[in-house]
PDB file of N, CA and C in Angstrom:
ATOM      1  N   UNK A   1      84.728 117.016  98.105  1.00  0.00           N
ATOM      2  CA  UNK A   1      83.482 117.469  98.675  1.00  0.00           C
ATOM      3  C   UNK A   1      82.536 116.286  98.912  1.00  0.00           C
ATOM      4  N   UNK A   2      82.271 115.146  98.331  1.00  0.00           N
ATOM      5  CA  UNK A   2      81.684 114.040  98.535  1.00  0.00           C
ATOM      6  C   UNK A   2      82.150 113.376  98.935  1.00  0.00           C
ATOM      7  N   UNK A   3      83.001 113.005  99.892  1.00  0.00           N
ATOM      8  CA  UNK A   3      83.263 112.467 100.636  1.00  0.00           C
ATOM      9  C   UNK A   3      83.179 113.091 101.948  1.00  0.00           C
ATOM     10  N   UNK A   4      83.554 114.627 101.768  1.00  0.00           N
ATOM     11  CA  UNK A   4      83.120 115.329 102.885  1.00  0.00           C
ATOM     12  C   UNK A   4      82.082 114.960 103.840  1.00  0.00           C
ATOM     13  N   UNK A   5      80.702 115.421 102.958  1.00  0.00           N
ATOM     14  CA  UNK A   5      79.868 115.066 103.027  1.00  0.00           C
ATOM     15  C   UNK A   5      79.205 113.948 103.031  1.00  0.00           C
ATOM     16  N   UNK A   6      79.286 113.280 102.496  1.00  0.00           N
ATOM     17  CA  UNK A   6      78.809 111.514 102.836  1.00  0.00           C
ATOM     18  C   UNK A   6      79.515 111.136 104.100  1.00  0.00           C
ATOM     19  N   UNK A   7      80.543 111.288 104.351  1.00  0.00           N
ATOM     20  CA  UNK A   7      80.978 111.050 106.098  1.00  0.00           C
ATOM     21  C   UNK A   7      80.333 111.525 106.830  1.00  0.00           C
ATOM     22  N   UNK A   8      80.141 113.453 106.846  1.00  0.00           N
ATOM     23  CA  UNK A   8      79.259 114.194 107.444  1.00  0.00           C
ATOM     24  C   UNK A   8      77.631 113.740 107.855  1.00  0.00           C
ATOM     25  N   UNK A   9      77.138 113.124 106.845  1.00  0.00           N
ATOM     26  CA  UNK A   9      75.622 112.257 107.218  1.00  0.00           C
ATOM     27  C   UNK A   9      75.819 111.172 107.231  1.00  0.00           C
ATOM     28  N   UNK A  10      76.501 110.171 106.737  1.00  0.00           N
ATOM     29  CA  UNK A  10      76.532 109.190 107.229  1.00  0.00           C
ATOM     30  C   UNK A  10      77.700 108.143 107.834  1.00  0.00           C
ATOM     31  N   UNK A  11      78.789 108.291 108.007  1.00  0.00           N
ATOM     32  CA  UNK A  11      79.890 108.327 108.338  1.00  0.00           C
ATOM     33  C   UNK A  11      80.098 107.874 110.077  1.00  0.00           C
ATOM     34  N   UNK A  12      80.882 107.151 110.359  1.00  0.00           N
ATOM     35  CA  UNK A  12      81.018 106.937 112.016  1.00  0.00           C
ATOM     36  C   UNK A  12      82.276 107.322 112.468  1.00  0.00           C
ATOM     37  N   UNK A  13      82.002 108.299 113.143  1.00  0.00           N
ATOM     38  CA  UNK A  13      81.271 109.054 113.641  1.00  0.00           C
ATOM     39  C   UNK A  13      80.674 110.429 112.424  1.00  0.00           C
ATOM     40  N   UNK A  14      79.097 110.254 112.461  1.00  0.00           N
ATOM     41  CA  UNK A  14      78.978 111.314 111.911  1.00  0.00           C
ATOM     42  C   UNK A  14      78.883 112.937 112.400  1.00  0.00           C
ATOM     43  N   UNK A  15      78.177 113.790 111.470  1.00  0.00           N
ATOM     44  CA  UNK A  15      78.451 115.179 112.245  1.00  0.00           C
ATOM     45  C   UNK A  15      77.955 115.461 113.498  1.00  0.00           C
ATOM     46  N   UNK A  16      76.989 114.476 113.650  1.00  0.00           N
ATOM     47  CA  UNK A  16      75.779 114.742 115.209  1.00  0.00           C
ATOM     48  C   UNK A  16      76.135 114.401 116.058  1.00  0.00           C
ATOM     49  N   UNK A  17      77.183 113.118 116.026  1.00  0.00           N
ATOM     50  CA  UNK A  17      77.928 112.324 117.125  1.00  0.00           C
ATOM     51  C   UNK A  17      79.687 112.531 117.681  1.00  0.00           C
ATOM     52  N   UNK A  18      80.177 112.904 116.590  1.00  0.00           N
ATOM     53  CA  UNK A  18      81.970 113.414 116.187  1.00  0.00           C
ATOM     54  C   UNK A  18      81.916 114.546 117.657  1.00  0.00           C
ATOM     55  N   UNK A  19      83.298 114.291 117.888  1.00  0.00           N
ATOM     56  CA  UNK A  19      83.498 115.160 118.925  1.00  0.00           C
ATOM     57  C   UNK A  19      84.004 116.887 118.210  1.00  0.00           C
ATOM     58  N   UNK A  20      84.537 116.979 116.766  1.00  0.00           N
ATOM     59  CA  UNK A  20      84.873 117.902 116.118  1.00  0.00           C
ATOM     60  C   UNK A  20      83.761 117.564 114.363  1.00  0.00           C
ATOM     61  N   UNK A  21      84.695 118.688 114.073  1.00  0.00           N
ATOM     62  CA  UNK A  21      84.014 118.551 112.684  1.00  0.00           C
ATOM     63  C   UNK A  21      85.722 118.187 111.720  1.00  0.00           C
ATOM     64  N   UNK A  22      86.288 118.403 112.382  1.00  0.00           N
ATOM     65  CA  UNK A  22      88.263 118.224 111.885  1.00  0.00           C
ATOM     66  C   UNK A  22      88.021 116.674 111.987  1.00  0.00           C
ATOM     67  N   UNK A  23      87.552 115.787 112.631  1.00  0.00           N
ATOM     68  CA  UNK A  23      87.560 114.505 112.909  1.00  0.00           C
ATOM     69  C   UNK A  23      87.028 113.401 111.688  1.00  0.00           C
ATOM     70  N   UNK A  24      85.511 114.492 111.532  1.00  0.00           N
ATOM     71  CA  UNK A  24      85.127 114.026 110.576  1.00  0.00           C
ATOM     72  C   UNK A  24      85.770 114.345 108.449  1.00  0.00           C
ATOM     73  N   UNK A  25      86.166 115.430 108.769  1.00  0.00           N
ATOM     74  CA  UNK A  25      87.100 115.732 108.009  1.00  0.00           C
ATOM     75  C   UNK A  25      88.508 115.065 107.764  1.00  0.00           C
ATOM     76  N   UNK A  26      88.733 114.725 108.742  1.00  0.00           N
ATOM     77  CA  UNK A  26      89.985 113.612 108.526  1.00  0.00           C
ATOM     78  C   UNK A  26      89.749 112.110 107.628  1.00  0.00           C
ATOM     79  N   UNK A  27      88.491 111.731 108.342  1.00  0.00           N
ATOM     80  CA  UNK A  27      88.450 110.841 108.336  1.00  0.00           C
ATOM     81  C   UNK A  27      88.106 110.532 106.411  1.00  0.00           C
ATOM     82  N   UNK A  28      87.341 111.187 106.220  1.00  0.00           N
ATOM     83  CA  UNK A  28      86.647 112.167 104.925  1.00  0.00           C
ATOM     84  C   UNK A  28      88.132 112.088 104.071  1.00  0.00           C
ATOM     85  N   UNK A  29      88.977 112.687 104.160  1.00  0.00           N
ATOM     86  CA  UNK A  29      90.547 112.438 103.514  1.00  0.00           C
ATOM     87  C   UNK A  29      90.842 111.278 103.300  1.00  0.00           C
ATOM     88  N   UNK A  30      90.948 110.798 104.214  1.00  0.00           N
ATOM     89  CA  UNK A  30      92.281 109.640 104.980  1.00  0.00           C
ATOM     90  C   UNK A  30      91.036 108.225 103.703  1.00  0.00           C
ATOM     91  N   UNK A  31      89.480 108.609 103.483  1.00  0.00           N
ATOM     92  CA  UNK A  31      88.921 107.582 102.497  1.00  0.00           C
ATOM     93  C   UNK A  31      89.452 108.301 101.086  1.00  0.00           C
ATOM     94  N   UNK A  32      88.962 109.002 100.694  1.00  0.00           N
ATOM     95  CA  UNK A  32      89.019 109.822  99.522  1.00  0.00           C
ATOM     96  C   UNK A  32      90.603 109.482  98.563  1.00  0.00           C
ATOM     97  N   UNK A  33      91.797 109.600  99.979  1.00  0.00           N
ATOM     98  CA  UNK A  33      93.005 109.142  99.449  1.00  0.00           C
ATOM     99  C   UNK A  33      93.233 107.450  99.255  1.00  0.00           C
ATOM    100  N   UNK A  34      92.672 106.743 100.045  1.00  0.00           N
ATOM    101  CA  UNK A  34      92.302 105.601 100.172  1.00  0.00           C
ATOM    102  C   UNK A  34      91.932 104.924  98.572  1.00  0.00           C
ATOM    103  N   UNK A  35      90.866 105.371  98.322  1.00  0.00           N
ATOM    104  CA  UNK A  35      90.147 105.195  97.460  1.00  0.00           C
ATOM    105  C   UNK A  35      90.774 105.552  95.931  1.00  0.00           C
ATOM    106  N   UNK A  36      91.785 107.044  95.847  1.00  0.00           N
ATOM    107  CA  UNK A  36      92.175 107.190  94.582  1.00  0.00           C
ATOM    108  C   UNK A  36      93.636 107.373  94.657  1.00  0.00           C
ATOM    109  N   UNK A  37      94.384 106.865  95.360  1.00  0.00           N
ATOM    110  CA  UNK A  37      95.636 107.096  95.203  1.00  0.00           C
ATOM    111  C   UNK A  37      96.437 105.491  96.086  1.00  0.00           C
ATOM    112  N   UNK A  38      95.507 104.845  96.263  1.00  0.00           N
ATOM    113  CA  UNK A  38      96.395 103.727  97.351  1.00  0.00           C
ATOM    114  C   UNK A  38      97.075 102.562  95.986  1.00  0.00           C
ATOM    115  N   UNK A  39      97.840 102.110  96.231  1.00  0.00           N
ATOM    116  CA  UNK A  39      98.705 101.701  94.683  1.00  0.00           C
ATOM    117  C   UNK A  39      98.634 100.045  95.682  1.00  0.00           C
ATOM    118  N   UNK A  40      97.730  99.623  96.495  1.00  0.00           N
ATOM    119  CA  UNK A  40      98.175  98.301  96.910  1.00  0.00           C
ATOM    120  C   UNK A  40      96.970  97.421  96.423  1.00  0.00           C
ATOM    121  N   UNK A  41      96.256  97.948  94.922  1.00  0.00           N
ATOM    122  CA  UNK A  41      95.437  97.139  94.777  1.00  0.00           C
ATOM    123  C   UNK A  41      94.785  97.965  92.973  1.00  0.00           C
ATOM    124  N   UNK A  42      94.351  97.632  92.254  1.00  0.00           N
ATOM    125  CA  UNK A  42      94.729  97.852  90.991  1.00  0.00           C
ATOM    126  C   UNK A  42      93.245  98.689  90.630  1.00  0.00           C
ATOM    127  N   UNK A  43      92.920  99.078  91.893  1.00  0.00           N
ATOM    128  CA  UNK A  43      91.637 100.032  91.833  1.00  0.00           C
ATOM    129  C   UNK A  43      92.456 101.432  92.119  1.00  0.00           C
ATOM    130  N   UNK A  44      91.444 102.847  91.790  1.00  0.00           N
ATOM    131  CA  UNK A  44      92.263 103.566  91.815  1.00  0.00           C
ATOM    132  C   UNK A  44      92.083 104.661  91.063  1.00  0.00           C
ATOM    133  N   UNK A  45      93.147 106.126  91.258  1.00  0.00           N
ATOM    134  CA  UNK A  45      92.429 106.658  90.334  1.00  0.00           C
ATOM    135  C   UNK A  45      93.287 106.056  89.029  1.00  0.00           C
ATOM    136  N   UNK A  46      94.341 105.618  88.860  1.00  0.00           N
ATOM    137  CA  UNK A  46      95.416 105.561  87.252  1.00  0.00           C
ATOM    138  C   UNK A  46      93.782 104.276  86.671  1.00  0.00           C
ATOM    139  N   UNK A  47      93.209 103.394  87.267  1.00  0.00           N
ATOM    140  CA  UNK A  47      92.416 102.773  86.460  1.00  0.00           C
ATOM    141  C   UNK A  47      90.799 102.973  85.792  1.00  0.00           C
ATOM    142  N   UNK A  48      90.454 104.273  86.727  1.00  0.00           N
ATOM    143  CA  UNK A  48      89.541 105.326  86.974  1.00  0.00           C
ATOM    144  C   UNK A  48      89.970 106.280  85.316  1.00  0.00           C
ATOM    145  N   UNK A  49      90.857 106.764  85.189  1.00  0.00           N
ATOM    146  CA  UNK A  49      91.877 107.445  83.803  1.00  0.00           C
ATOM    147  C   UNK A  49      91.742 106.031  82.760  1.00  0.00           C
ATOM    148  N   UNK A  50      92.411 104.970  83.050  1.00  0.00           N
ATOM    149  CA  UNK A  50      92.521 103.936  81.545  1.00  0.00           C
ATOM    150  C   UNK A  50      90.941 104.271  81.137  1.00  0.00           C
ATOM    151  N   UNK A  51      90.350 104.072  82.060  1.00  0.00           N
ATOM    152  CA  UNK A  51      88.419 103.212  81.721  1.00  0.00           C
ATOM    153  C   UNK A  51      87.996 104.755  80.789  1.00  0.00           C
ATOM    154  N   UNK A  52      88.428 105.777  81.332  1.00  0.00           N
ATOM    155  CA  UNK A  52      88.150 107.297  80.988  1.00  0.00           C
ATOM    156  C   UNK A  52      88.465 107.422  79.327  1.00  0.00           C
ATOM    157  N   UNK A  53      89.929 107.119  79.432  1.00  0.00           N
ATOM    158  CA  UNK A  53      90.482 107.391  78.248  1.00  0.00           C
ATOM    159  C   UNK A  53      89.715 106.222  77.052  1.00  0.00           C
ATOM    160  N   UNK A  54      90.023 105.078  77.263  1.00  0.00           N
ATOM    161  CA  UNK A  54      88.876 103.676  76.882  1.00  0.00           C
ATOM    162  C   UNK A  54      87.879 103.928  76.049  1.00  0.00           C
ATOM    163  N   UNK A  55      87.378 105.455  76.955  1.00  0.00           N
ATOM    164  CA  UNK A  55      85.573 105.049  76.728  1.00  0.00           C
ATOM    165  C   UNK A  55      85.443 106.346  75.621  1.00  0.00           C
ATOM    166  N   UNK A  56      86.045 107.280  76.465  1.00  0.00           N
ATOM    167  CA  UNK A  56      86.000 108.561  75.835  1.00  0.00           C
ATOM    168  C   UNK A  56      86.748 108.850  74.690  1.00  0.00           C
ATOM    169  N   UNK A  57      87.962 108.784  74.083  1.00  0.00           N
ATOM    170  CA  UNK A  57      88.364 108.725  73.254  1.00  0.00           C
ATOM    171  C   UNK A  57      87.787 108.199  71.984  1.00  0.00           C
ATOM    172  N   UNK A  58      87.239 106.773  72.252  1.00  0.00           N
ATOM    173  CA  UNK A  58      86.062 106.620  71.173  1.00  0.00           C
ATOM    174  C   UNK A  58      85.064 107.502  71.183  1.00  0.00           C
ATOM    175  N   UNK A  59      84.685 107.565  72.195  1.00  0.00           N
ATOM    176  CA  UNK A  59      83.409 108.302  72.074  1.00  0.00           C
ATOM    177  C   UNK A  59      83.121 109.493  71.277  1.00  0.00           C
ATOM    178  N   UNK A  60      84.157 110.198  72.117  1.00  0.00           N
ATOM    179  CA  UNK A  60      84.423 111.499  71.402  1.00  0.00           C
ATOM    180  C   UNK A  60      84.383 111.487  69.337  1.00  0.00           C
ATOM    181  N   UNK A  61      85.404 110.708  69.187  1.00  0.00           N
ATOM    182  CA  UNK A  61      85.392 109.900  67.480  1.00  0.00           C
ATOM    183  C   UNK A  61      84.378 109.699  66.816  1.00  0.00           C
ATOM    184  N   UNK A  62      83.535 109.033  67.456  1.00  0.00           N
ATOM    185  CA  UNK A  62      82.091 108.569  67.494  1.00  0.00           C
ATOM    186  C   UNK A  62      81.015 109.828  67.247  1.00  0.00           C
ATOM    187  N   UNK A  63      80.984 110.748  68.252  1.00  0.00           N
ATOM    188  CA  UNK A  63      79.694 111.619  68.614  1.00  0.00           C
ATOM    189  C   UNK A  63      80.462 112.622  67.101  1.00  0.00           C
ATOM    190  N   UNK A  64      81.445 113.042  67.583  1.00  0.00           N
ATOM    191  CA  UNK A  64      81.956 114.390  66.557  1.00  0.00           C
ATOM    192  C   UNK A  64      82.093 114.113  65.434  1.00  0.00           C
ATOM    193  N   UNK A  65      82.340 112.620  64.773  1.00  0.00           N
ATOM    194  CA  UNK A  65      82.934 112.198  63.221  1.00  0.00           C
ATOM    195  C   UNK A  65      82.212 111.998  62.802  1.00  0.00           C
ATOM    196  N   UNK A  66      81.512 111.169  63.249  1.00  0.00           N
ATOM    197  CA  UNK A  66      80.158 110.264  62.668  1.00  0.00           C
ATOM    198  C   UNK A  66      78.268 110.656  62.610  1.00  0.00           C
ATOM    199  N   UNK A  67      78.339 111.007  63.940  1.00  0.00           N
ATOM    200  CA  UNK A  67      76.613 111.404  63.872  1.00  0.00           C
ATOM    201  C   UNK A  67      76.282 112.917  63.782  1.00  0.00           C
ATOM    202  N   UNK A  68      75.425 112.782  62.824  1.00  0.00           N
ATOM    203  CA  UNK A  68      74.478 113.910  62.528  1.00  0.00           C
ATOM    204  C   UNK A  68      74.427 115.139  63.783  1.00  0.00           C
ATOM    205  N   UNK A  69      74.259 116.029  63.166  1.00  0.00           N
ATOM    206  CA  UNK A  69      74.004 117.614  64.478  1.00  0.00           C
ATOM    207  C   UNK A  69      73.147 117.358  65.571  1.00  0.00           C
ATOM    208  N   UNK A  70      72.150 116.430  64.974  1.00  0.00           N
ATOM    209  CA  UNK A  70      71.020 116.343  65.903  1.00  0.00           C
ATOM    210  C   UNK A  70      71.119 115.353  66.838  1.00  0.00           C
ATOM    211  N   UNK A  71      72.277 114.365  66.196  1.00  0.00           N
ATOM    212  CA  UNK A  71      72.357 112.818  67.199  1.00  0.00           C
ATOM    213  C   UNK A  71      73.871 112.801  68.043  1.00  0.00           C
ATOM    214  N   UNK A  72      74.055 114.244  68.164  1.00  0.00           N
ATOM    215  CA  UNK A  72      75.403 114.147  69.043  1.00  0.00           C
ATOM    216  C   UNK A  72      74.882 114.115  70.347  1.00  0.00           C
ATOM    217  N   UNK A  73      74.320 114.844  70.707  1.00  0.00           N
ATOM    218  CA  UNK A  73      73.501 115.105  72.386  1.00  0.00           C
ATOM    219  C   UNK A  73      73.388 113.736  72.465  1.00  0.00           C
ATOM    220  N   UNK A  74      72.252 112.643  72.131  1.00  0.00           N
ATOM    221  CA  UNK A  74      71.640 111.746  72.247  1.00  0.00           C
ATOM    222  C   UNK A  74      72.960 110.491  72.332  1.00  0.00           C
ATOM    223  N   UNK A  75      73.976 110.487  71.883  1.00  0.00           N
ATOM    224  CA  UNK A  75      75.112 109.553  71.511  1.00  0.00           C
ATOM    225  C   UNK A  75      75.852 110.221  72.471  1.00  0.00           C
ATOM    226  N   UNK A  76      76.012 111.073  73.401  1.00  0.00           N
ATOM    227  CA  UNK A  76      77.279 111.854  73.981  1.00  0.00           C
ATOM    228  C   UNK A  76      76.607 110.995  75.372  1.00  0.00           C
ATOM    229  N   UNK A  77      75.050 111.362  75.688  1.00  0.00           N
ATOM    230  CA  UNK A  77      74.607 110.411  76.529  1.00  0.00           C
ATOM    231  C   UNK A  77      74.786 108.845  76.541  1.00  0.00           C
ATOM    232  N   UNK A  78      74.653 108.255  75.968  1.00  0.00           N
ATOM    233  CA  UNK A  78      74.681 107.180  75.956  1.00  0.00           C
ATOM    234  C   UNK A  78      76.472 106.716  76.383  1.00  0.00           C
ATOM    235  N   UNK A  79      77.386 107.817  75.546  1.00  0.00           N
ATOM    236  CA  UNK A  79      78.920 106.699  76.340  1.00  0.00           C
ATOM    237  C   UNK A  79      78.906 107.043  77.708  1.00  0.00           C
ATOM    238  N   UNK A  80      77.854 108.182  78.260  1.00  0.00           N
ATOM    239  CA  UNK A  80      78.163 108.963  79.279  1.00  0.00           C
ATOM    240  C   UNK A  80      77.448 107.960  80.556  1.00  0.00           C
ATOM    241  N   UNK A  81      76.101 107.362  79.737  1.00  0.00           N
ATOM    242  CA  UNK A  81      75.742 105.919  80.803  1.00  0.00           C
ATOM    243  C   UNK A  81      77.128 105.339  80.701  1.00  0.00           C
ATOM    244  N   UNK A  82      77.820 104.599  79.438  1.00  0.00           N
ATOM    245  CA  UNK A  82      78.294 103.373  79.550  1.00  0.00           C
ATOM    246  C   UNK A  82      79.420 103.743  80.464  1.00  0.00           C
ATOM    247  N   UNK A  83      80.012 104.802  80.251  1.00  0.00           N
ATOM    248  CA  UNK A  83      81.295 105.292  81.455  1.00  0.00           C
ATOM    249  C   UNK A  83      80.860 105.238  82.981  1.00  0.00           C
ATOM    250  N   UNK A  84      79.447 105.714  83.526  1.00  0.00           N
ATOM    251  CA  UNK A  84      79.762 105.541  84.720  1.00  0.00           C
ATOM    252  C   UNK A  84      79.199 103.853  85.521  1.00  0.00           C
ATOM    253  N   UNK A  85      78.213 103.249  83.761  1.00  0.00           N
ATOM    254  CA  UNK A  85      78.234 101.929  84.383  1.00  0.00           C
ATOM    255  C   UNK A  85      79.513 100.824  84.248  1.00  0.00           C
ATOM    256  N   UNK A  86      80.622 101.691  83.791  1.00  0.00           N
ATOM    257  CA  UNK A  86      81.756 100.836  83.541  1.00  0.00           C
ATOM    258  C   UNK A  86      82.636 101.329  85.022  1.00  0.00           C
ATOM    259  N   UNK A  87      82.603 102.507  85.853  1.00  0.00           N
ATOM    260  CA  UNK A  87      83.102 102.815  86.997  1.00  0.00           C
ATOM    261  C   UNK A  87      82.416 101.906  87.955  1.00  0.00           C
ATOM    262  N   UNK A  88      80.970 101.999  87.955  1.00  0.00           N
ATOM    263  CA  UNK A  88      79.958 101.457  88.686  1.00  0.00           C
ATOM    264  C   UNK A  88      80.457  99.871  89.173  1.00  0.00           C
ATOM    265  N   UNK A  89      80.928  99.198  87.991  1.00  0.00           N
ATOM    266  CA  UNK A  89      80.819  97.491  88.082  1.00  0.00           C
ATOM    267  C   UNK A  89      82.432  97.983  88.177  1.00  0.00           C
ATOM    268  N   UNK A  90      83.316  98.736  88.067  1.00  0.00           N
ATOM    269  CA  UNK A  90      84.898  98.357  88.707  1.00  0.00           C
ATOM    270  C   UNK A  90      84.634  98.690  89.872  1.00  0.00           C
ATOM    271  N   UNK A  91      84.372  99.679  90.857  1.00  0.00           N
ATOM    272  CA  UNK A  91      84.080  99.774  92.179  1.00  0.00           C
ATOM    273  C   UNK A  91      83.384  99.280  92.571  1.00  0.00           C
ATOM    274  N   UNK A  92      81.864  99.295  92.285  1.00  0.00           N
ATOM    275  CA  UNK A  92      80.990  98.359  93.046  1.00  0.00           C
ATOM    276  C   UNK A  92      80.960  96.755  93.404  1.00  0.00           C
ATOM    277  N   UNK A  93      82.214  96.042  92.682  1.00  0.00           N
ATOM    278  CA  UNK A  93      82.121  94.755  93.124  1.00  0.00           C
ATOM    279  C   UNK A  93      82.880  94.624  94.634  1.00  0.00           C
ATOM    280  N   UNK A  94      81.955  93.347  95.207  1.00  0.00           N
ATOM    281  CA  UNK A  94      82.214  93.535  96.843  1.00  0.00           C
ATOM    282  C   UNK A  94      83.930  93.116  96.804  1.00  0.00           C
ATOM    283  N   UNK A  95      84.353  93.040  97.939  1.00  0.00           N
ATOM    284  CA  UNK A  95      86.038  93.234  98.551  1.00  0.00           C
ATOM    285  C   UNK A  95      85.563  91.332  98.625  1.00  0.00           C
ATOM    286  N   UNK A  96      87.358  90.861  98.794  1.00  0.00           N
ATOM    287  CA  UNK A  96      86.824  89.804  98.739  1.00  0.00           C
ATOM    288  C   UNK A  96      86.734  89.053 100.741  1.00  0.00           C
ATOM    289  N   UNK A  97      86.999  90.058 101.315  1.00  0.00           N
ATOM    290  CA  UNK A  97      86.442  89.989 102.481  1.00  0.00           C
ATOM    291  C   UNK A  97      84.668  90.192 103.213  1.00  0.00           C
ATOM    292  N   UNK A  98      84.029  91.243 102.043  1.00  0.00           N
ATOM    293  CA  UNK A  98      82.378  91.475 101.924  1.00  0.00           C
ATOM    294  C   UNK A  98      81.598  89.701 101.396  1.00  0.00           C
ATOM    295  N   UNK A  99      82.574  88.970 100.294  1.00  0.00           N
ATOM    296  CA  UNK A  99      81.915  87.769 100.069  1.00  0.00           C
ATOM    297  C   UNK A  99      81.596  86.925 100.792  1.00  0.00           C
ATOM    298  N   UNK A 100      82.703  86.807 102.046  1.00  0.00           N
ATOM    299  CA  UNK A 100      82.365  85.606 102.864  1.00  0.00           C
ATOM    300  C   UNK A 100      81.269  86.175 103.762  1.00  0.00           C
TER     301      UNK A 100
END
C-alpha cells in the first residue's frame, strides 16, 4: 500500500499525469519487489529480518524480564526508535552512484 501510494502522489508518472492507474500500479510493484526481494545487493528484506530479529529479540528479554510494570511501555518505545533508526541508516545511505 505505500508504495502504492507514494508513486500515486509522487511518482513519474504520477496519478494526474499516468495514462492508467495499472501503470502506476506497476510501476508501484516492479519498486516494492525491487526494494525487498532483489538478492543483487545485501539490502533487502532477509537483512530488514536479521536487524528485526537483532533488535527485537533483546528487546523483547529486556522489556518482559527485566523492567518494572510501569517501565515496559516506556522501554518497548525506545527499541522501537532504535529499530527504525537502525532501518533508517541501512536504507537511507545514498547508492554509490547518488555520491558522485
Amino acid at each position: 500500500m505505500y508504495y502504492t501510494l507514494k508513486e500515486a502522489l509522487c511518482g513519474q508518472p504520477n496519478i494526474f499525469e499516468a495514462d492508467s492507474p495499472t501503470k502506476v500500479g506497476t510501476t508501484a510493484l516492479s519498486k516494492y519487489y525491487k526494494n525487498n526481494f532483489d538478492r543483487s545487493s545485501e539490502e533487502g528484506l532477509l537483512a530488514d529480518w536479521l536487524a528485526f530479529w537483532k533488535i527485537w529479540i533483546i528487546g523483547d528479554v529486556v522489556v518482559y524480564g527485566c523492567c518494572p510494570m510501569w517501565a515496559r511501555l516506556p522501554m518497548n518505545h525506545v527499541f522501537s526508535f532504535v529499530y527504525i533508526c537502525v532501518l533508517s541508516f541501512m536504507r537511507g545511505a545514498p547508492t554509490p552512484s547518488e555520491k558522485q
